[in-house]
PDB file of N, CA and C in Angstrom:
ATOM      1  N   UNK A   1      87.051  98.702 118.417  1.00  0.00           N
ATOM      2  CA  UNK A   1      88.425  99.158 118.537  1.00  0.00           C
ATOM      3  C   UNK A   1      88.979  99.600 117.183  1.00  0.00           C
ATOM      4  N   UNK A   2      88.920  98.559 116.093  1.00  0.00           N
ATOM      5  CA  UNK A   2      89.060  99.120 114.695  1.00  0.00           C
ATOM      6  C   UNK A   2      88.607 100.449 114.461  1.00  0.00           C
ATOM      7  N   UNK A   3      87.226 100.163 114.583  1.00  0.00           N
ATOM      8  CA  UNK A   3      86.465 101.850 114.163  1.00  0.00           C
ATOM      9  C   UNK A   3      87.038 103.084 115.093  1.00  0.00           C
ATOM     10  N   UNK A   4      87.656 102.969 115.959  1.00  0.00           N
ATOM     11  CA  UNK A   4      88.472 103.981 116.672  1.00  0.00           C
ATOM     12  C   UNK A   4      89.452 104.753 116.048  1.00  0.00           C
ATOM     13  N   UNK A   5      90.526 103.505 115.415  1.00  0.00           N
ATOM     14  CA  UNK A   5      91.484 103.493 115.000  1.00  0.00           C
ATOM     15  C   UNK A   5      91.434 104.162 113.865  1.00  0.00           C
ATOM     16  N   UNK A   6      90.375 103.611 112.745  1.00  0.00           N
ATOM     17  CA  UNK A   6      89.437 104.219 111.607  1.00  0.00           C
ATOM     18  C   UNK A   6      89.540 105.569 111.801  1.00  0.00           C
ATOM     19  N   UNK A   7      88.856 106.070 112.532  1.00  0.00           N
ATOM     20  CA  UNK A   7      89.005 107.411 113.333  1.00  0.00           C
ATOM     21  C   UNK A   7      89.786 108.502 113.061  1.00  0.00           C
ATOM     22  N   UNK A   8      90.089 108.035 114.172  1.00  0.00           N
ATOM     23  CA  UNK A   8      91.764 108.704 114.077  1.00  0.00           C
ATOM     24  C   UNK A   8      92.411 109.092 113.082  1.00  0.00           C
ATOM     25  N   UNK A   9      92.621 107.636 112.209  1.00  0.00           N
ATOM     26  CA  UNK A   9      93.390 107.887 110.843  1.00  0.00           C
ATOM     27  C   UNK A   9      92.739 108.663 110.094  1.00  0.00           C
ATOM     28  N   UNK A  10      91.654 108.711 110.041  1.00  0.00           N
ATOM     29  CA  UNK A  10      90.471 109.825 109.038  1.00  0.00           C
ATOM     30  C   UNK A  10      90.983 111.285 110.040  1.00  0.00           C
ATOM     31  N   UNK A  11      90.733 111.419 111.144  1.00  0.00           N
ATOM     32  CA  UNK A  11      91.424 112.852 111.822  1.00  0.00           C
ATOM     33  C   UNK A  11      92.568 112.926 111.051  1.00  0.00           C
ATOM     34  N   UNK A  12      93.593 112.515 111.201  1.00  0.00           N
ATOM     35  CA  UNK A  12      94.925 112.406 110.983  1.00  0.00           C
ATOM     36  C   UNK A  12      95.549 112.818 109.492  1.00  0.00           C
ATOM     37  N   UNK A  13      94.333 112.339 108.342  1.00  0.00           N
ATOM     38  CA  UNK A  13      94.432 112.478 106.602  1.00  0.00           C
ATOM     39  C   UNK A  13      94.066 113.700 106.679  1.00  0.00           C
ATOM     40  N   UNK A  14      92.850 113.761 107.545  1.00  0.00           N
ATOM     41  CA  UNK A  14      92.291 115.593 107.255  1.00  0.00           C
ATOM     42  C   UNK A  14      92.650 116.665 107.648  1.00  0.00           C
ATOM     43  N   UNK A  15      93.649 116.539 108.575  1.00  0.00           N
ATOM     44  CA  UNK A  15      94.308 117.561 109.048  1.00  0.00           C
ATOM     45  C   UNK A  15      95.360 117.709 108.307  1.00  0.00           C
ATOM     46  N   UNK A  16      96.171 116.501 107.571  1.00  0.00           N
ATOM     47  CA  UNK A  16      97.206 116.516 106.326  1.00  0.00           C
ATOM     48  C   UNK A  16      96.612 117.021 105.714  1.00  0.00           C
ATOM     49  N   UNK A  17      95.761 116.647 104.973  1.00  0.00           N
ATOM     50  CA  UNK A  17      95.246 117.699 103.875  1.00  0.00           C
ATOM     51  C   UNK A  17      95.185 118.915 103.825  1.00  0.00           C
ATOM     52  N   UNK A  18      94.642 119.392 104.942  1.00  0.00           N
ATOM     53  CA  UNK A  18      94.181 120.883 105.545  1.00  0.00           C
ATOM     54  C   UNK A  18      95.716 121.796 105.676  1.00  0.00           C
ATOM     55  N   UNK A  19      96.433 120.998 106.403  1.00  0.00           N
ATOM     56  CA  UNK A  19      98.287 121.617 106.100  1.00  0.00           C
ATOM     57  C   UNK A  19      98.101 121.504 104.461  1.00  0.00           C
ATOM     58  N   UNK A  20      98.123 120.921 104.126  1.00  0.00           N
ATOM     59  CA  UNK A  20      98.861 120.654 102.572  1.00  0.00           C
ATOM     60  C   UNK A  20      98.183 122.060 102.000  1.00  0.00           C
ATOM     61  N   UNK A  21      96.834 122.683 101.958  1.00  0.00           N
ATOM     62  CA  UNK A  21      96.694 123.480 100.970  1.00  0.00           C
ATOM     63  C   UNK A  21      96.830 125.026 101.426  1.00  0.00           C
ATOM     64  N   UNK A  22      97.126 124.822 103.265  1.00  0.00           N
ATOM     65  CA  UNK A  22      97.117 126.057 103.268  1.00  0.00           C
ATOM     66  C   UNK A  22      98.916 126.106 103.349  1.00  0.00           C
ATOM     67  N   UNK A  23      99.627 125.366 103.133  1.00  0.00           N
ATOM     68  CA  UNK A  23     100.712 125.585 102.748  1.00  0.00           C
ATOM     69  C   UNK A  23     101.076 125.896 101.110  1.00  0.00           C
ATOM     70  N   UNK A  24     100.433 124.930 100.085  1.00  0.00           N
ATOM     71  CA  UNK A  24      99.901 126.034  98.479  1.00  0.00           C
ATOM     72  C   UNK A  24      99.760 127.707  98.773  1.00  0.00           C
ATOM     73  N   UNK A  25      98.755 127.844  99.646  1.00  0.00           N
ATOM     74  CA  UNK A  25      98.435 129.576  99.922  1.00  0.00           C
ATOM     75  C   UNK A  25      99.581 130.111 100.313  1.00  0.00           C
ATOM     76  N   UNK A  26     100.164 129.425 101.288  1.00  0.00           N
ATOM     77  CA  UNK A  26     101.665 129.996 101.394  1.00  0.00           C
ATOM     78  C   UNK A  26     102.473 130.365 100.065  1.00  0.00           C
ATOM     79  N   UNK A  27     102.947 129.252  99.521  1.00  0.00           N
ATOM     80  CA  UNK A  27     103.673 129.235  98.351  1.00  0.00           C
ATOM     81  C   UNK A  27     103.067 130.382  97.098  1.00  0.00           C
ATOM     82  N   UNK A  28     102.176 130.589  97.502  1.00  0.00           N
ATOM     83  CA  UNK A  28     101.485 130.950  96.172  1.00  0.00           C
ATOM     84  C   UNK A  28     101.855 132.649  96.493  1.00  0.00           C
ATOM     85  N   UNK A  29     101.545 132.844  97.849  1.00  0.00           N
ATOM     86  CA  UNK A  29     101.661 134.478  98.368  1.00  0.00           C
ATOM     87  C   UNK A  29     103.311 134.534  98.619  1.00  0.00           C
ATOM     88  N   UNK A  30     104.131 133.610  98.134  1.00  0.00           N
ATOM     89  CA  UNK A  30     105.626 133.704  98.336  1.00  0.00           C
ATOM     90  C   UNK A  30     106.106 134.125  97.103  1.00  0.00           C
ATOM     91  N   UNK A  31     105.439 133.390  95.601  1.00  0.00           N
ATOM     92  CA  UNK A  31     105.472 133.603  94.569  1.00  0.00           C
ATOM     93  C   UNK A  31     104.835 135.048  94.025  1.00  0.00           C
ATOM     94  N   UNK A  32     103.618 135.495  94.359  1.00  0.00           N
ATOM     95  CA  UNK A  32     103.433 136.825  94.453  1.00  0.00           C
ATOM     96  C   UNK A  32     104.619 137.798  95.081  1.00  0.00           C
ATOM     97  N   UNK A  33     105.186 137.959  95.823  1.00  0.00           N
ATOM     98  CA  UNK A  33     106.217 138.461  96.792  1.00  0.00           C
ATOM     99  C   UNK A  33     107.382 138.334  95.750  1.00  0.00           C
ATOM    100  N   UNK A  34     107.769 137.348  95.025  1.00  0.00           N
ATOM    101  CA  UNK A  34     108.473 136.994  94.380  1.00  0.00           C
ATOM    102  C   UNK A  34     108.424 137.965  93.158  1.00  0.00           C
ATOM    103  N   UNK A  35     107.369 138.568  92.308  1.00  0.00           N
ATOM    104  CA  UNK A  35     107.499 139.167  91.158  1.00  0.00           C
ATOM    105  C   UNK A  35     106.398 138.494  90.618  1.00  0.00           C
ATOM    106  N   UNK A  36     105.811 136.902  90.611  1.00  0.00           N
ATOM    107  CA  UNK A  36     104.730 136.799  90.097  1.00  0.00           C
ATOM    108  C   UNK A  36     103.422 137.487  90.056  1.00  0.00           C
ATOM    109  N   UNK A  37     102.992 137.645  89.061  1.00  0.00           N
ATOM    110  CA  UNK A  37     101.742 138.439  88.830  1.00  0.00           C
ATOM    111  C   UNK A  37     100.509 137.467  89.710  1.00  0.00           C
ATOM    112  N   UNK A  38      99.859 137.982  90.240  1.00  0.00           N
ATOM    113  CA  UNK A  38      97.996 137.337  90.634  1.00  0.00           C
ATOM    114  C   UNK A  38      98.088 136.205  90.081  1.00  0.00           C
ATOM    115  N   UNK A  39      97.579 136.578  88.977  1.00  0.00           N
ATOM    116  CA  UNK A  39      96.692 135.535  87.750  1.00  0.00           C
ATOM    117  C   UNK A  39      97.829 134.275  87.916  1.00  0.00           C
ATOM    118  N   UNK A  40      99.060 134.350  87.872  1.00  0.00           N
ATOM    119  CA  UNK A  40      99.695 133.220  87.452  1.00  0.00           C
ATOM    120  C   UNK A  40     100.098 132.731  88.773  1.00  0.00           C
ATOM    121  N   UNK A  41     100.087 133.000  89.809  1.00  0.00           N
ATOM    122  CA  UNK A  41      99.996 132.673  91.806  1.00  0.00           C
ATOM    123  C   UNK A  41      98.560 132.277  91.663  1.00  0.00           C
ATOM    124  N   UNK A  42      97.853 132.693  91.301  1.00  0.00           N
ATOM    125  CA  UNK A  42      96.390 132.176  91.206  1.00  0.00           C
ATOM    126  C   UNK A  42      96.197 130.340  90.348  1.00  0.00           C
ATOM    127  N   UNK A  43      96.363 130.841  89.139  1.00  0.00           N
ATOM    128  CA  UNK A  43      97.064 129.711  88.313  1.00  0.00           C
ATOM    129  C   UNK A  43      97.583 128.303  89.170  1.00  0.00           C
ATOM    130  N   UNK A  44      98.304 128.558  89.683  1.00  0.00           N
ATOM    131  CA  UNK A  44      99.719 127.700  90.317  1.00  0.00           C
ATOM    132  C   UNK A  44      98.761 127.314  91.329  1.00  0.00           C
ATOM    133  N   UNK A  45      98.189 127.987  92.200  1.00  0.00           N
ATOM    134  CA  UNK A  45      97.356 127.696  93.548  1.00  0.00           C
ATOM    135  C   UNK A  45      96.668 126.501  93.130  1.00  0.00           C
ATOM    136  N   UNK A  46      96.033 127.018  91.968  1.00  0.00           N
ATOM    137  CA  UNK A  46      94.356 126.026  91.810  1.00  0.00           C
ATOM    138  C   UNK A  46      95.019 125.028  91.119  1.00  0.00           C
ATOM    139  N   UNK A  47      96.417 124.972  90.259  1.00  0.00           N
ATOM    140  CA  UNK A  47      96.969 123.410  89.327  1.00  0.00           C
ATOM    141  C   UNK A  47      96.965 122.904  90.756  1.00  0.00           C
ATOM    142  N   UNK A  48      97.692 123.043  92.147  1.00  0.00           N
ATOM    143  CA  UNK A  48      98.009 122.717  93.197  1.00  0.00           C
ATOM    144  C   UNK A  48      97.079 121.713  94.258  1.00  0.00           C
ATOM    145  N   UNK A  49      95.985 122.859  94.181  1.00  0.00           N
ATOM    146  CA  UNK A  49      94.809 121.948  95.106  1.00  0.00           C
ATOM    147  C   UNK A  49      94.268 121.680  94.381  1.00  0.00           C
ATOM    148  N   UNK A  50      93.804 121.213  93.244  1.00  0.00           N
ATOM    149  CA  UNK A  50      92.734 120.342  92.491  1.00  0.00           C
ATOM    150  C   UNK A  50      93.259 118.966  92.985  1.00  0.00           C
ATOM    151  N   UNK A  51      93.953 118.328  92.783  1.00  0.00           N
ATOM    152  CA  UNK A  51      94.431 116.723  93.230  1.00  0.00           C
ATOM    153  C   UNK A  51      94.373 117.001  94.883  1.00  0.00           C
ATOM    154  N   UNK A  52      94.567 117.688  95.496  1.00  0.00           N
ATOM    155  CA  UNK A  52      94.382 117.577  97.233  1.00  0.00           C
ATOM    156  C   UNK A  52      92.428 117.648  96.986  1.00  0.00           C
ATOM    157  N   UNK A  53      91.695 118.370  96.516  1.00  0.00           N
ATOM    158  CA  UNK A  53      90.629 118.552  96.614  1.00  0.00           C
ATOM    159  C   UNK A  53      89.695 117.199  95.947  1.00  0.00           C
ATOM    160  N   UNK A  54      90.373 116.612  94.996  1.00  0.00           N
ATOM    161  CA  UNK A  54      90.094 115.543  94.297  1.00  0.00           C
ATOM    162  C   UNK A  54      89.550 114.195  95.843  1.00  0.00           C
ATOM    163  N   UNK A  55      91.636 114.313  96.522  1.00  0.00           N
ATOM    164  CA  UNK A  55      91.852 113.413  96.775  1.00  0.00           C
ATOM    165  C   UNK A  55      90.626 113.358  98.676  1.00  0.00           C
ATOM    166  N   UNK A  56      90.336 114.757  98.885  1.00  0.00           N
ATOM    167  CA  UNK A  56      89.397 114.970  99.887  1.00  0.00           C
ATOM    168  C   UNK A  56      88.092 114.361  99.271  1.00  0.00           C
ATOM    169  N   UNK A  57      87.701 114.337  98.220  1.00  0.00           N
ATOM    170  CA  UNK A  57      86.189 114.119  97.863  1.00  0.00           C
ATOM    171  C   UNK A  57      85.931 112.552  97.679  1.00  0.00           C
ATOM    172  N   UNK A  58      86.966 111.941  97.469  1.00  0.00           N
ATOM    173  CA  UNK A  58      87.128 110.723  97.258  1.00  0.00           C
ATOM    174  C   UNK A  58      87.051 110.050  98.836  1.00  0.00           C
ATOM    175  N   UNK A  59      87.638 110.710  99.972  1.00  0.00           N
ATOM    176  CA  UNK A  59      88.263 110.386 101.175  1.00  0.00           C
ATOM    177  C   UNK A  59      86.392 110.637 101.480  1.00  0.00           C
ATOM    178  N   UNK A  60      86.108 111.549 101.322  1.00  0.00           N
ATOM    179  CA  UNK A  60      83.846 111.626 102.282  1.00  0.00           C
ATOM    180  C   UNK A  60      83.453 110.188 100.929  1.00  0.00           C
ATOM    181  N   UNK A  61      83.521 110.741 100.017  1.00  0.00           N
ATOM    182  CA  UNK A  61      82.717 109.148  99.212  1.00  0.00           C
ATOM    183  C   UNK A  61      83.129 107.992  99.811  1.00  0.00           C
ATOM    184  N   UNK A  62      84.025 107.231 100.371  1.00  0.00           N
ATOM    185  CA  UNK A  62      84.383 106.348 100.845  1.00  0.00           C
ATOM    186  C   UNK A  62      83.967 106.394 102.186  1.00  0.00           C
ATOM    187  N   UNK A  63      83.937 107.580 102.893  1.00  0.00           N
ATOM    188  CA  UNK A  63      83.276 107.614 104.566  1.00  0.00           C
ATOM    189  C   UNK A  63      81.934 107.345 104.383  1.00  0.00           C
ATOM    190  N   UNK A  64      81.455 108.188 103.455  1.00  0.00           N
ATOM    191  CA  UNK A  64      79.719 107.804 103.227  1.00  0.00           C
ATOM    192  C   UNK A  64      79.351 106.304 102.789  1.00  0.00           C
ATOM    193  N   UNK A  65      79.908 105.639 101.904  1.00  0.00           N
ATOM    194  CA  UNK A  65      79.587 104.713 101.687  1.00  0.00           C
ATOM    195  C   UNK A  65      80.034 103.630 103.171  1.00  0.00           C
ATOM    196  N   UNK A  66      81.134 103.723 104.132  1.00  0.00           N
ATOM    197  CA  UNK A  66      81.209 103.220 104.817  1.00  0.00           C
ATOM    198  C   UNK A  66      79.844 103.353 106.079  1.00  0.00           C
ATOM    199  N   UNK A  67      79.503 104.513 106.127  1.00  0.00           N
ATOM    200  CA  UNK A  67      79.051 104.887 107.230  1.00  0.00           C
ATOM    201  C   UNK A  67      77.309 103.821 107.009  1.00  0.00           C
ATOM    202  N   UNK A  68      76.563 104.111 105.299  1.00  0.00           N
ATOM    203  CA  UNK A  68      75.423 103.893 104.509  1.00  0.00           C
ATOM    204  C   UNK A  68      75.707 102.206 104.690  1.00  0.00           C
ATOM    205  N   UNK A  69      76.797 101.491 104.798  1.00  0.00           N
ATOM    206  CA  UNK A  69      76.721 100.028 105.221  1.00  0.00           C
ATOM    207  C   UNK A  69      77.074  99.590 106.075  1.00  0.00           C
ATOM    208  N   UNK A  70      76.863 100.779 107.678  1.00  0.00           N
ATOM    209  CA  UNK A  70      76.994 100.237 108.742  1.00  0.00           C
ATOM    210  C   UNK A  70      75.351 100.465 109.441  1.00  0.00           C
ATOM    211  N   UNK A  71      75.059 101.377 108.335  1.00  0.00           N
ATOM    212  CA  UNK A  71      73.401 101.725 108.632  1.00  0.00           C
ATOM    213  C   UNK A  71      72.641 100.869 108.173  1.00  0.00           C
ATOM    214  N   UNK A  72      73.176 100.225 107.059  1.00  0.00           N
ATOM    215  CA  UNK A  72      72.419  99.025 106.523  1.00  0.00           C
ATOM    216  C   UNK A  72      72.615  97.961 107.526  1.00  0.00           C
ATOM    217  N   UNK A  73      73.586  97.330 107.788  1.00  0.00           N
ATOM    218  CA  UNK A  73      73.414  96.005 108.899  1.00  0.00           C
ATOM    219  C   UNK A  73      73.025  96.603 110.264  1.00  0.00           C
ATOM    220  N   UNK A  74      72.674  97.697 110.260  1.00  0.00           N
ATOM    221  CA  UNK A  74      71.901  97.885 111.881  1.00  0.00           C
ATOM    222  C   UNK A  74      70.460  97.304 111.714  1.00  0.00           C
ATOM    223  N   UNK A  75      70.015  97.018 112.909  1.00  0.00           N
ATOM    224  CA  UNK A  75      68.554  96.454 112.896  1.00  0.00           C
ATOM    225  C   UNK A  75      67.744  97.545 113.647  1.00  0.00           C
ATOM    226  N   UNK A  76      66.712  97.807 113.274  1.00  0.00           N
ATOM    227  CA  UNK A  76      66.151  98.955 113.935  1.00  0.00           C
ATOM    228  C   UNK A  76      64.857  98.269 114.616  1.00  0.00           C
ATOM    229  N   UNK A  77      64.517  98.972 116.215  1.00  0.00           N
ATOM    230  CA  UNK A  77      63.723  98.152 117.362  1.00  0.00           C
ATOM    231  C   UNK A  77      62.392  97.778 116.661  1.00  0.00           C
ATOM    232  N   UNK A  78      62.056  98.218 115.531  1.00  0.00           N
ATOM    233  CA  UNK A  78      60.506  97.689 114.846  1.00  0.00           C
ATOM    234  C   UNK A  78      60.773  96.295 114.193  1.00  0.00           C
ATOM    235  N   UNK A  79      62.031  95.548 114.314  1.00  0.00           N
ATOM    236  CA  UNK A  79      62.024  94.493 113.379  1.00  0.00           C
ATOM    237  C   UNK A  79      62.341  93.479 114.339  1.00  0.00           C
TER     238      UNK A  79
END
């Protein structure tokens, strides 16, 4: 039931995330529109998602390691 719940909440972060940067792309093509040049909408984009992209890579290292010590306490039919 936990691991359901687990779930979910992992659906739930990744789809936040997934809003969060394509709302940056928004902002960034608002700021272009705005008078900003490329390079500095470009700029702004990537200061933007580096900490969302950080905070995704951190979010699979923690799934993997969860997943690598549920594979470890399984017993497999040769033992």
């Amino acid at each position: 039931m936990q691991n359901k719940h687990q779930d979910i909440l992992g659906q739930a972060i990744t789809l936040l995330l997934v809003v969060q940067l394509f709302l940056i792309g928004i902002q960034g093509k608002i700021q272009i529109a705005q008078g900003k040049s490329s390079l500095e909408a470009l700029n702004w984009i990537i200061q933007q998602s580096i900490p969302v992209l950080v905070k995704i890579r951190s979010l699979k290292d923690k799934q993997d390691k969860s997943v690598s010590k549920k594979a470890i306490g399984k017993k497999v039919w040769w033992q």
